[in-house]
Protein backbone atom coordinates (compact mmCIF):
# COMPACT_ATOMS: atom_id res chain seq x y z
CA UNK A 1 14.97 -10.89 41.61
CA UNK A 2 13.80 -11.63 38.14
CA UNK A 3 11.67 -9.09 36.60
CA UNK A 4 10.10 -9.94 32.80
CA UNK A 5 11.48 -7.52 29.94
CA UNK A 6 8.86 -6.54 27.45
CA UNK A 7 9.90 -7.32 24.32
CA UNK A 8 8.46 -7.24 20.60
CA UNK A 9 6.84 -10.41 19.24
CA UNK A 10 5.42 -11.70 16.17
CA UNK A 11 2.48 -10.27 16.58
CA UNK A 12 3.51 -6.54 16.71
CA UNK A 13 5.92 -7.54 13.69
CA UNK A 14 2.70 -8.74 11.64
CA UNK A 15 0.39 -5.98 12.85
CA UNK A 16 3.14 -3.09 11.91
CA UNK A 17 3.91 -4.76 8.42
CA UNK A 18 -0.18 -5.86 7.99
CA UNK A 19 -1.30 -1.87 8.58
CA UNK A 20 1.74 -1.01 6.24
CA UNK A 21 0.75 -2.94 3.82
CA UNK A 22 -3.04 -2.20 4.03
CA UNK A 23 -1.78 1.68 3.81
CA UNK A 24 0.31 1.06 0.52
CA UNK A 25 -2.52 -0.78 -1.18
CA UNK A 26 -5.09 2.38 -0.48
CA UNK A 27 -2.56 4.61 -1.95
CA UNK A 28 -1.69 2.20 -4.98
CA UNK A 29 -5.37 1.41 -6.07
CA UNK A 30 -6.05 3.61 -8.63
CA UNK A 31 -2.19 3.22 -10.58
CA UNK A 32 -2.66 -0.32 -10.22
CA UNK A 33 -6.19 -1.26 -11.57
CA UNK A 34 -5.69 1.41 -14.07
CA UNK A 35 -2.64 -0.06 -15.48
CA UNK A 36 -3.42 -3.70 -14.67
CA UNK A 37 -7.49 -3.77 -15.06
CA UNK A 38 -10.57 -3.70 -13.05
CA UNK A 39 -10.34 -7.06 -11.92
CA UNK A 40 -6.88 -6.63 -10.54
CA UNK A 41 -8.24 -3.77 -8.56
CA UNK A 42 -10.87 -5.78 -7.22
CA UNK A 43 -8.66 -7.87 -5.66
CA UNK A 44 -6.72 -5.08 -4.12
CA UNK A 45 -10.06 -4.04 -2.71
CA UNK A 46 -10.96 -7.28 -0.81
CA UNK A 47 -6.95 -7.32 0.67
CA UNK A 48 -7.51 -3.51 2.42
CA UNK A 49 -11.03 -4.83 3.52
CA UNK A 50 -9.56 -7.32 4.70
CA UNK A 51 -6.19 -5.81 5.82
CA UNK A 52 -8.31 -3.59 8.05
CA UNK A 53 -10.10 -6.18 9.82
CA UNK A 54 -7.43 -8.33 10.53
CA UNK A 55 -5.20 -4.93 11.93
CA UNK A 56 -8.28 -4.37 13.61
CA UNK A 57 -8.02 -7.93 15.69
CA UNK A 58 -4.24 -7.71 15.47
CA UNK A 59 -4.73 -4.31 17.54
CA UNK A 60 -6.85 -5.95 20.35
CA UNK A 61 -4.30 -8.96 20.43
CA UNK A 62 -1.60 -6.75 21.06
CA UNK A 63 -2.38 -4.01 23.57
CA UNK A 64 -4.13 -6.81 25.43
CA UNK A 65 -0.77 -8.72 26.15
CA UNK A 66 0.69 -7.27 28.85
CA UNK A 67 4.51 -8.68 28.00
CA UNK A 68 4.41 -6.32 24.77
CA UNK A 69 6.30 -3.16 23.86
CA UNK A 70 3.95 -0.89 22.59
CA UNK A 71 5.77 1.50 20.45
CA UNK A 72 5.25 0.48 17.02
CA UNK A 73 2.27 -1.02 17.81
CA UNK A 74 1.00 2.32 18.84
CA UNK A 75 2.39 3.20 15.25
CA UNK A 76 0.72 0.70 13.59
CA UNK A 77 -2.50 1.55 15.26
CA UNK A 78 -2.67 4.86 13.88
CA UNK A 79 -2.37 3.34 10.62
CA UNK A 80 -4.94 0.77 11.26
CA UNK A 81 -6.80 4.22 12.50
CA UNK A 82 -6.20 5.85 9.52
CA UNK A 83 -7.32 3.31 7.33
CA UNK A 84 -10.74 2.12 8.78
CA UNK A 85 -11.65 5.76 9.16
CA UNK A 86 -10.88 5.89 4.84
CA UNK A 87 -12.81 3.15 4.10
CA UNK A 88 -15.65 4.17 6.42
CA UNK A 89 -15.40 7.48 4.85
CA UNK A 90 -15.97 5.76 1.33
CA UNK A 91 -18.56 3.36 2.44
CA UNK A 92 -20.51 5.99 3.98
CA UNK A 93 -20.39 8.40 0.24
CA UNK A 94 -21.26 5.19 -1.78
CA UNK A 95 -24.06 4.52 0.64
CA UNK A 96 -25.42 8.49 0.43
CA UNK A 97 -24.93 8.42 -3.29
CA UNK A 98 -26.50 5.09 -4.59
């Protein structure tokens, strides 16, 4: 009998190094734009926005494939978990305070 082996793909390979990535960029923000400028630090801005939508659809992809190993992907989900719930978190004091 052949039986399918689950087996990582691109996708969890992006989504892993994507939420990584995302993660580094929210830690480096402040060093960066303060040694670089404010523009630079714009720009770093838009890529975790966007870093956390695209983990976000990246995530669905993933655990929706059924041929997929789900260990780092479960990793990388955290992240992606862990960095939607900081920019919410900001989003949601910049709304209260303006």
């Amino acid at each position: 009998m052949y039986y399918h082996t689950k087996m990582r793909t691109w996708r969890t390979y992006l989504f892993i190094v994507l939420s990584l990535l995302t993660t580094l960029a929210m830690f480096l923000l402040e060093p960066i734009s303060t040694n670089a400028g404010e523009s630079v630090g714009i720009f770093i801005m838009i890529f975790i926005i966007a870093g956390c939508v695209l983990s976000a659809l990246l995530a669905f992809v993933v655990f929706r494939t059924s041929e997929e190993k789900k260990g780092l992907a479960s990793i990388a989900l955290l992240l992606t978990l862990f960095n939607v719930s900081i920019v919410l978190y900001f989003l949601w004091v910049g709304i209260r305070l303006a």
